[in-house]
PDB file of N, CA and C in Angstrom:
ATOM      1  N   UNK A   1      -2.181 -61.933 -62.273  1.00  0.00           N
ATOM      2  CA  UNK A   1      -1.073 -61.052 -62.580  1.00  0.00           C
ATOM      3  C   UNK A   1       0.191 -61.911 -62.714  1.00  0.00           C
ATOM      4  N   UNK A   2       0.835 -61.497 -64.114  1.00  0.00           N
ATOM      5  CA  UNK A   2       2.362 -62.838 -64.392  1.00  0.00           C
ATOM      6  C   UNK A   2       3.399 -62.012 -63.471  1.00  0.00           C
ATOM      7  N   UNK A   3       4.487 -63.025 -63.031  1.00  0.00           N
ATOM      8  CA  UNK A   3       5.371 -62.217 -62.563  1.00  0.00           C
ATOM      9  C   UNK A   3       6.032 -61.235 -63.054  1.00  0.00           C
ATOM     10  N   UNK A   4       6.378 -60.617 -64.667  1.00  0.00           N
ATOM     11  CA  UNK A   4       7.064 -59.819 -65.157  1.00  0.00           C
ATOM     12  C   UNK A   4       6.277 -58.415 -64.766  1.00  0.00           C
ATOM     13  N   UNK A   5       4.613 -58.943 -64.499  1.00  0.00           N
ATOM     14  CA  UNK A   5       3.807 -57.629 -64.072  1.00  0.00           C
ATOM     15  C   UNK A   5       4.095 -57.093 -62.998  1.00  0.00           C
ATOM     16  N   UNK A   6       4.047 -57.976 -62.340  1.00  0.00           N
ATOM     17  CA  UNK A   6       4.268 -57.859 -60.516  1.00  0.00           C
ATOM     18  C   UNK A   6       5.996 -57.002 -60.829  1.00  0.00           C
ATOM     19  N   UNK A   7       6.939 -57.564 -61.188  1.00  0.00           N
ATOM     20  CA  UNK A   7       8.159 -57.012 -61.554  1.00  0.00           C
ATOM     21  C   UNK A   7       7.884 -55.357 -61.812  1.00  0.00           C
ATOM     22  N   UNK A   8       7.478 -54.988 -62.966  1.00  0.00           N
ATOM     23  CA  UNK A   8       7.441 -54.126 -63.514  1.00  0.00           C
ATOM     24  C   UNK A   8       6.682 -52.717 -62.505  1.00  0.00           C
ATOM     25  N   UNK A   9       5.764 -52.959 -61.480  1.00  0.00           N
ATOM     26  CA  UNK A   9       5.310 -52.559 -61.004  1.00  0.00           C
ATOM     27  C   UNK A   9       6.373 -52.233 -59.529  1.00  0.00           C
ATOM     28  N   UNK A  10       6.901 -53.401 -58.979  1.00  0.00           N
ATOM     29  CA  UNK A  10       7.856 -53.420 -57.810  1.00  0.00           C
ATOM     30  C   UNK A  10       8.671 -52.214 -58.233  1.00  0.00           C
ATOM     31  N   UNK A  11       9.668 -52.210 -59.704  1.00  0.00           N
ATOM     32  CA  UNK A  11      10.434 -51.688 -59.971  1.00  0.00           C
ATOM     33  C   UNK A  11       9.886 -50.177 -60.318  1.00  0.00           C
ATOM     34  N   UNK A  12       8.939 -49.750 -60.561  1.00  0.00           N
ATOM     35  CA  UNK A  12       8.571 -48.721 -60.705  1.00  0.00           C
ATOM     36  C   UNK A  12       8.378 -48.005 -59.776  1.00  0.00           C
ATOM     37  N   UNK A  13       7.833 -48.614 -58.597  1.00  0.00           N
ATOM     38  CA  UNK A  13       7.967 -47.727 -57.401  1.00  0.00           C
ATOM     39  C   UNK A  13       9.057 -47.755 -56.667  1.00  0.00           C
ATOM     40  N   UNK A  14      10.078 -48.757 -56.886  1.00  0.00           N
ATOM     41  CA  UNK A  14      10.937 -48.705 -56.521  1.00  0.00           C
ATOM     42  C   UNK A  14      11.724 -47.497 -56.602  1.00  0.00           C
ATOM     43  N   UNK A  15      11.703 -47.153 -58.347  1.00  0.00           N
ATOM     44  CA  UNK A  15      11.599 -45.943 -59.138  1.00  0.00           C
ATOM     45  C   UNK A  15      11.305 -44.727 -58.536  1.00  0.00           C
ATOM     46  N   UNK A  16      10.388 -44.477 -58.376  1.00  0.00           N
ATOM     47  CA  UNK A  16       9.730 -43.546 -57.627  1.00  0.00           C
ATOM     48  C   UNK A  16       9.949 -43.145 -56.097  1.00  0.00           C
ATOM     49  N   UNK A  17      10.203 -44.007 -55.032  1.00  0.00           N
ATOM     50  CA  UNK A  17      10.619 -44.029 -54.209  1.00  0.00           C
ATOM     51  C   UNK A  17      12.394 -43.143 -54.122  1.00  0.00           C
ATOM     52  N   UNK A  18      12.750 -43.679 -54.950  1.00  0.00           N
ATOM     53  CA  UNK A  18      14.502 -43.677 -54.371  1.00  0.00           C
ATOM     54  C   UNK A  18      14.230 -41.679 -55.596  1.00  0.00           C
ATOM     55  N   UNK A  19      13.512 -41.752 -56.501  1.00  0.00           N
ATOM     56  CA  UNK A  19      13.319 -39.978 -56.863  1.00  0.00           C
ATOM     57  C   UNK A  19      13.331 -38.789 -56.029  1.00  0.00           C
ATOM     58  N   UNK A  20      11.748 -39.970 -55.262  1.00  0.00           N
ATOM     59  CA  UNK A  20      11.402 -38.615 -54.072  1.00  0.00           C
ATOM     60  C   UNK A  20      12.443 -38.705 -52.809  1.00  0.00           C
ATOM     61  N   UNK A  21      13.094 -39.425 -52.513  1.00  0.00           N
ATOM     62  CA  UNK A  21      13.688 -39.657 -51.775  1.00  0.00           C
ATOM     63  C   UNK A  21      15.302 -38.757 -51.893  1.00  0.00           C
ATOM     64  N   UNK A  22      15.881 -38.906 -52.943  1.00  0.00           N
ATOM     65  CA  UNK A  22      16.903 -38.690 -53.131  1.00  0.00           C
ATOM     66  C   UNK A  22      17.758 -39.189 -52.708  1.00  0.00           C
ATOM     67  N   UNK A  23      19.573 -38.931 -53.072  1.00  0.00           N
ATOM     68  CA  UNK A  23      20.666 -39.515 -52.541  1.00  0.00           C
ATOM     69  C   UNK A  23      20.941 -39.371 -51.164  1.00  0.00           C
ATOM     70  N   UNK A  24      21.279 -40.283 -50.683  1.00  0.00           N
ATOM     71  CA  UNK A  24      21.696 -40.288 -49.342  1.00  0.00           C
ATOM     72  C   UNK A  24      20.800 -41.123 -48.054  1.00  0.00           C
ATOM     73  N   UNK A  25      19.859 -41.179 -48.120  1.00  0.00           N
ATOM     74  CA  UNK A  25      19.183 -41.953 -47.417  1.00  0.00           C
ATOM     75  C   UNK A  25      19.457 -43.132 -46.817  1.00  0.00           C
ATOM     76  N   UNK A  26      19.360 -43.708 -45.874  1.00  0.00           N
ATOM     77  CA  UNK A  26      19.559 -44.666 -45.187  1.00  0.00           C
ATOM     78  C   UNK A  26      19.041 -45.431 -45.833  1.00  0.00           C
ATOM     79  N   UNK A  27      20.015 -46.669 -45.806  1.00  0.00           N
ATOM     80  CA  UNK A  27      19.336 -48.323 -46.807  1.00  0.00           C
ATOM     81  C   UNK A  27      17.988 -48.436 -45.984  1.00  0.00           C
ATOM     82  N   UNK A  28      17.901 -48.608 -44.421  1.00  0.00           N
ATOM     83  CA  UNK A  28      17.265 -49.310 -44.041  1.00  0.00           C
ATOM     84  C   UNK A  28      15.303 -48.489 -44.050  1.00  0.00           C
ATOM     85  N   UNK A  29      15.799 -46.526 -44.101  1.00  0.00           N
ATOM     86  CA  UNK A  29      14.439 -45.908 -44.252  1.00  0.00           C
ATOM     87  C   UNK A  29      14.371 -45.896 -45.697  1.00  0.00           C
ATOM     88  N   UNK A  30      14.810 -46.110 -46.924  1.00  0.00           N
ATOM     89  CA  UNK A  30      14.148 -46.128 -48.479  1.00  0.00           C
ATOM     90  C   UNK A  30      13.358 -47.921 -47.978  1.00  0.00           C
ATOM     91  N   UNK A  31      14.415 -48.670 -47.559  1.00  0.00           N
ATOM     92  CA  UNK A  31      13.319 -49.981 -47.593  1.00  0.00           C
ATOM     93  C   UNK A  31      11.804 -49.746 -47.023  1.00  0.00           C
ATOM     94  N   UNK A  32      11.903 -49.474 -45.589  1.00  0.00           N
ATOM     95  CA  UNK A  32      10.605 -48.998 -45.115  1.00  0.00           C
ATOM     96  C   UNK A  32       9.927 -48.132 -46.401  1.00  0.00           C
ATOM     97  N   UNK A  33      10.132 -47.457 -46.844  1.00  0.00           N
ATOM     98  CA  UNK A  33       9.076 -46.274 -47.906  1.00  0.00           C
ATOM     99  C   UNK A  33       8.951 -47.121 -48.886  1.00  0.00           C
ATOM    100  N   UNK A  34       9.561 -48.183 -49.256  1.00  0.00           N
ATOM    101  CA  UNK A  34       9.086 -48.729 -50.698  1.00  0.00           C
ATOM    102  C   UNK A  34       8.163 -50.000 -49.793  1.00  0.00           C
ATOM    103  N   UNK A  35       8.368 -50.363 -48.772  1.00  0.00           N
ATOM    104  CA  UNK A  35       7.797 -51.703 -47.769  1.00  0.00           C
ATOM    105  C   UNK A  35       5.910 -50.453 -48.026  1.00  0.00           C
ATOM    106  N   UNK A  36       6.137 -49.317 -47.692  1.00  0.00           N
ATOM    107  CA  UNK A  36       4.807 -48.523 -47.219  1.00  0.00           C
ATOM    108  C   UNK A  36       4.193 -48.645 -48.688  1.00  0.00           C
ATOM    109  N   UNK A  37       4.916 -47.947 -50.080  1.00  0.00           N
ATOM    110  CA  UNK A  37       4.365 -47.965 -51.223  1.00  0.00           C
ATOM    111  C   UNK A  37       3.720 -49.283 -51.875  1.00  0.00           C
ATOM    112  N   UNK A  38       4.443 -50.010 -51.648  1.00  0.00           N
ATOM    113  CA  UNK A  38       3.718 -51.741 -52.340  1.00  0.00           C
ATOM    114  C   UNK A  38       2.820 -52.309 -51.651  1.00  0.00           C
ATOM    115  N   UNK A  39       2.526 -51.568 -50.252  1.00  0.00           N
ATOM    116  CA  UNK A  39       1.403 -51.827 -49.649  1.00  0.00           C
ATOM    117  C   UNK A  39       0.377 -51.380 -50.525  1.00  0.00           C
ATOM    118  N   UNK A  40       1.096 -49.651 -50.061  1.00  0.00           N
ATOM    119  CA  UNK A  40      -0.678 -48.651 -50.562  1.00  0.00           C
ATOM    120  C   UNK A  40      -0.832 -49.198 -52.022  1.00  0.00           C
ATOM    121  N   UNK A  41       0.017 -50.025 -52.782  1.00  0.00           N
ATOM    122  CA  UNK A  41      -0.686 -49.990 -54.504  1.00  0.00           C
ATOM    123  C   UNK A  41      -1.295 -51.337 -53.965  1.00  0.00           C
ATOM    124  N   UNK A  42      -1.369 -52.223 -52.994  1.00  0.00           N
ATOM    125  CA  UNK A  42      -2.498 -53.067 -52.762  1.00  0.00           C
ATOM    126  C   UNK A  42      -1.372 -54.710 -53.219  1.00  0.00           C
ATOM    127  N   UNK A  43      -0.464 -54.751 -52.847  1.00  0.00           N
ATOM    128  CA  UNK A  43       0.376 -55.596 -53.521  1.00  0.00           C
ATOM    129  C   UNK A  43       1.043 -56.182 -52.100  1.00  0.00           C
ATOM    130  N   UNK A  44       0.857 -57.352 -51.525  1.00  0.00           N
ATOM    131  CA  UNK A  44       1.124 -57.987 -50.231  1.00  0.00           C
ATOM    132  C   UNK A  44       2.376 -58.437 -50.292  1.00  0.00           C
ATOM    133  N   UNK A  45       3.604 -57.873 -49.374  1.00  0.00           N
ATOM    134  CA  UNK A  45       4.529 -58.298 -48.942  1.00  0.00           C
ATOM    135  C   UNK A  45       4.845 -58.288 -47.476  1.00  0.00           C
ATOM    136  N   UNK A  46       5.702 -59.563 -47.270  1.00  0.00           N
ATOM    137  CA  UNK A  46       6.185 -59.745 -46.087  1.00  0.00           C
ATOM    138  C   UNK A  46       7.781 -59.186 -45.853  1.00  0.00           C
ATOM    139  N   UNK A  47       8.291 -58.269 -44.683  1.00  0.00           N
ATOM    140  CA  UNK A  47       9.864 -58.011 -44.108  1.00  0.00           C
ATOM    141  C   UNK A  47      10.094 -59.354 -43.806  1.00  0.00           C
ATOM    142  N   UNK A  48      11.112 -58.843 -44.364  1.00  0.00           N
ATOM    143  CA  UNK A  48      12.348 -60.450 -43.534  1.00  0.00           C
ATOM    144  C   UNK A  48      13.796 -59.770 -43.254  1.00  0.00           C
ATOM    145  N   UNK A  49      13.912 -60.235 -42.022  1.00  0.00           N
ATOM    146  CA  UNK A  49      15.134 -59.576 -41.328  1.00  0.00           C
ATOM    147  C   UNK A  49      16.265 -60.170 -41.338  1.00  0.00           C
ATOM    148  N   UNK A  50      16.976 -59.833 -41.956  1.00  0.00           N
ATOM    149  CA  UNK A  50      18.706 -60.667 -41.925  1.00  0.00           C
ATOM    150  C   UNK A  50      19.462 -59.965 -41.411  1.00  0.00           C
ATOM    151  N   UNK A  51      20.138 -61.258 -39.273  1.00  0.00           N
ATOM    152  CA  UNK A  51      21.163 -60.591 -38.760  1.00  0.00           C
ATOM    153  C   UNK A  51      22.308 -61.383 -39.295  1.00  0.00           C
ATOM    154  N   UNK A  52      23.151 -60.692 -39.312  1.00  0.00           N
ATOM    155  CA  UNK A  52      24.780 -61.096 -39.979  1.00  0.00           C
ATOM    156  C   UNK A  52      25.384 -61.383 -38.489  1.00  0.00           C
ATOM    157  N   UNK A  53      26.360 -62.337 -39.151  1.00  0.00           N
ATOM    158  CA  UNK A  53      26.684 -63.247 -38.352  1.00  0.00           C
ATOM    159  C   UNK A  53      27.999 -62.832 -37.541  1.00  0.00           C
ATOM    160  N   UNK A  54      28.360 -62.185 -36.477  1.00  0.00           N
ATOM    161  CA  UNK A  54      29.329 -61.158 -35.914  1.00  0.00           C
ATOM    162  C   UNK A  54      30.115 -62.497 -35.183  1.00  0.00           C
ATOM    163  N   UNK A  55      31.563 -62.671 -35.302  1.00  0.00           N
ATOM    164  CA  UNK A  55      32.857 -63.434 -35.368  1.00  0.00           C
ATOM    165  C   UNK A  55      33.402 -62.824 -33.890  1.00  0.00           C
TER     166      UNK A  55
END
């Protein structure tokens, strides 16, 4: 699979996700639901957590 596939596919459920979801949602629960969807289509990703750096 080329990356523009892999792309095209990310972005589609991405797509789909933020539909069923609608406006307003928390950044951090649409990530989780699209983290759950690119699972179930069988497509392996890893979370990576970025803490910001508090002054």
């Amino acid at each position: 699979m080329t990356e523009n596939e892999i792309s095209k596919i990310v972005i589609g459920l991405a797509i789909d996700v933020l539909k069923a979801l609608g406006p307003g949602l928390l950044e951090n629960a649409t990530k989780e639901c699209l983290f759950y969807k690119i699972n179930q289509f069988g497509l392996y990703i890893e979370k990576r957590e970025l803490h910001a750096n508090k002054i």
